[in-house]
Protein backbone atom coordinates (compact mmCIF):
# COMPACT_ATOMS: atom_id res chain seq x y z
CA UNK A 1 0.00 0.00 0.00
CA UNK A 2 1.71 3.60 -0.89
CA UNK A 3 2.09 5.82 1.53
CA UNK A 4 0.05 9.33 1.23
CA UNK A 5 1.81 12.28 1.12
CA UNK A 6 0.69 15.84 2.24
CA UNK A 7 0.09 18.46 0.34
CA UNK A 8 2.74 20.88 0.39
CA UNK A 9 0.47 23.71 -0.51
CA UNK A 10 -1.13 22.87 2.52
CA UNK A 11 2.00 22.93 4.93
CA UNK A 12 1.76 26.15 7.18
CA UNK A 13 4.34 28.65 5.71
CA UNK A 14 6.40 31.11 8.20
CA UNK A 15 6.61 34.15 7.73
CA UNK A 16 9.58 36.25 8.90
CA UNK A 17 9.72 39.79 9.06
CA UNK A 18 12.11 41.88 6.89
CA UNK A 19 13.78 43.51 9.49
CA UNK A 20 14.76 39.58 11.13
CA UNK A 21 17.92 39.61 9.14
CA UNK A 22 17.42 36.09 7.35
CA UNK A 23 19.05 35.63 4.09
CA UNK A 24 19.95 33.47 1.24
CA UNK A 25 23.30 33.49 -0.17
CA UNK A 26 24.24 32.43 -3.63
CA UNK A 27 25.75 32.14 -6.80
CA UNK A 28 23.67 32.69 -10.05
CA UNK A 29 23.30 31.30 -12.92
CA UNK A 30 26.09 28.74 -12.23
CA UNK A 31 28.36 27.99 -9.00
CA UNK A 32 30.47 30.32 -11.09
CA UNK A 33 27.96 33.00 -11.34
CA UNK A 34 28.07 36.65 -9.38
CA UNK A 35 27.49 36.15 -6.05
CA UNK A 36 23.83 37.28 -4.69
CA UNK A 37 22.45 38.16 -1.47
CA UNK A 38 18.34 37.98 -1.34
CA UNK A 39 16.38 38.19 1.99
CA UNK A 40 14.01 35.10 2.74
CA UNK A 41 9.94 35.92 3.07
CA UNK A 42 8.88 32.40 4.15
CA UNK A 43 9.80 29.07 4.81
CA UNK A 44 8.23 25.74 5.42
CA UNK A 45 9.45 22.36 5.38
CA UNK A 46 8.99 21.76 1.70
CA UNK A 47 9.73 25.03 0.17
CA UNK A 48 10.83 29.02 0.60
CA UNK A 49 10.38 32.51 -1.27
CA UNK A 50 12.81 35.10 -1.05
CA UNK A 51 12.66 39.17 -2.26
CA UNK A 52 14.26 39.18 -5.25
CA UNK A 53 17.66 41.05 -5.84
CA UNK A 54 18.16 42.96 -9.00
CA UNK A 55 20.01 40.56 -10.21
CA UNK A 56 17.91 38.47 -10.95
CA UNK A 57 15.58 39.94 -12.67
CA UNK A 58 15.71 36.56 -15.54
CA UNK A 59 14.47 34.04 -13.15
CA UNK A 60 11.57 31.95 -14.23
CA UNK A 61 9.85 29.23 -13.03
CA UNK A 62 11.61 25.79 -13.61
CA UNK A 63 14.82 27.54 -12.81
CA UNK A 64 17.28 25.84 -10.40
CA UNK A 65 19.22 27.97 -7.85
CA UNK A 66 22.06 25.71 -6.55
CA UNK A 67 24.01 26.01 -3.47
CA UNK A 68 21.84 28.34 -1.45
CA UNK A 69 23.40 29.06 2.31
CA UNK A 70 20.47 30.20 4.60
CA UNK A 71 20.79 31.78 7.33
CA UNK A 72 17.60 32.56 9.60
CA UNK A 73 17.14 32.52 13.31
CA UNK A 74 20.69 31.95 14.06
CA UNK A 75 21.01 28.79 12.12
CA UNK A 76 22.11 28.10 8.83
CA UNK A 77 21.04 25.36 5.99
CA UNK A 78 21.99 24.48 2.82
CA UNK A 79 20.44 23.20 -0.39
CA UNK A 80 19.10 23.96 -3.98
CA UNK A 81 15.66 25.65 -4.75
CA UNK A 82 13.60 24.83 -7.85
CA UNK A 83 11.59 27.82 -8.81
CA UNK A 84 7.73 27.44 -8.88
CA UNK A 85 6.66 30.94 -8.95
CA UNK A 86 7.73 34.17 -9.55
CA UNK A 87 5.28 37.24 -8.96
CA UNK A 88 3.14 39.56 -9.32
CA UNK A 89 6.04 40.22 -12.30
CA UNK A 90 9.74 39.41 -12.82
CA UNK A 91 11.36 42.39 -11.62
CA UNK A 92 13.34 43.48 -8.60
CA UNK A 93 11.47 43.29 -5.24
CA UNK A 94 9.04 40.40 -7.07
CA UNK A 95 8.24 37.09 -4.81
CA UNK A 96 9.98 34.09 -5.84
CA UNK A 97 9.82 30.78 -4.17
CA UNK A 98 9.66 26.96 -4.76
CA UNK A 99 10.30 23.72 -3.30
CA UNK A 100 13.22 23.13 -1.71
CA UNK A 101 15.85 20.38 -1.44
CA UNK A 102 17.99 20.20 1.51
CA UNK A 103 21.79 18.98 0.70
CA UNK A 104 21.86 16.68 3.40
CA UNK A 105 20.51 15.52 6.67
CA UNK A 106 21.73 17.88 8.91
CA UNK A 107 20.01 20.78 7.10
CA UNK A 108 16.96 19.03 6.71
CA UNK A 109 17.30 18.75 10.43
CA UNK A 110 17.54 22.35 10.85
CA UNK A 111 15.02 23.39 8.65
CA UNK A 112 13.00 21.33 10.82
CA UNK A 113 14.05 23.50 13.90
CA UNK A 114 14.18 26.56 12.08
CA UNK A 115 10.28 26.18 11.08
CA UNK A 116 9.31 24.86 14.85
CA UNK A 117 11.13 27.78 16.22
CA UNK A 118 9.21 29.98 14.07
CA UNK A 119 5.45 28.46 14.77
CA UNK A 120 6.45 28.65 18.46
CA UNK A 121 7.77 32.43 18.37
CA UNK A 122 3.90 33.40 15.87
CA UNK A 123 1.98 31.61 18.83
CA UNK A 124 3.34 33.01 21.68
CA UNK A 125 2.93 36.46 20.21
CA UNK A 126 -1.13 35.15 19.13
C-alpha cells in the first residue's frame, strides 16, 4: 500500500519579518555566477520565497538555484531551490519561491528547527 503524502500547498508557511535579518546566499546562474544576497519571506518544510535582488531579474519558473546558504534565526542550511513561482512580475522586489531540497541531513534537520522555532515564536505572540 503507498504511503500518502501531504500536500505541500497545505504545509503552514512562516513568515519572517524583513527587518529579522534572514538571508539566502548564492551564486547565479552557475556555481560560477556573481554572487547574490536575497532576503528570505517564508519558509516551510517543503519550500521558501525570497525578495528578489536585481540581479535576478531573468528568473523563471523551472529555474534551479544551486548552493543556497540560509541563514535565519541563528542557524544556517543548505540546499538547492527549484523555482515554482515568480510574482506579481519578474522584476526586482518580485516574490519568488519553490520547493526546496535540503543537501543533506543535517540541514533538513535544521530546517525542521528553524520552522518549529518559528510556529512557536507566531503563537506566543497570538
Amino acid at each position: 500500500m503507498a504511503a500518502a503524502f501531504p500536500n505541500r500547498r497545505l504545509q503552514h508557511r512562516s513568515t519572517i519579518p524583513a527587518d529579522a535579518g534572514a538571508v539566502l546566499h548564492f551564486r547565479y546562474p552557475s556555481q560560477s555566477g556573481m554572487r547574490l544576497e536575497a532576503r528570505l519571506r517564508d519558509i516551510s518544510l517543503s519550500g521558501l520565497s525570497m525578495t528578489l535582488p536585481e540581479e535576478l531579474s531573468g528568473i523563471q519558473a523551472g529555474d534551479i538555484v544551486k548552493a543556497i546558504e540560509a541563514r535565519v534565526a541563528g542557524k544556517t542550511f543548505r540546499g538547492d531551490l527549484l523555482v515554482m513561482h515568480v510574482s506579481p512580475a519578474n522584476e526586482t522586489g518580485s516574490a519568488c519561491g519553490g520547493l526546496f531540497y535540503p543537501e543533506g541531513d543535517e540541514d533538513l534537520i535544521t530546517i525542521r528547527l528553524v520552522v518549529r522555532a518559528l510556529e512557536a515564536a507566531s503563537k506566543s505572540i497570538s
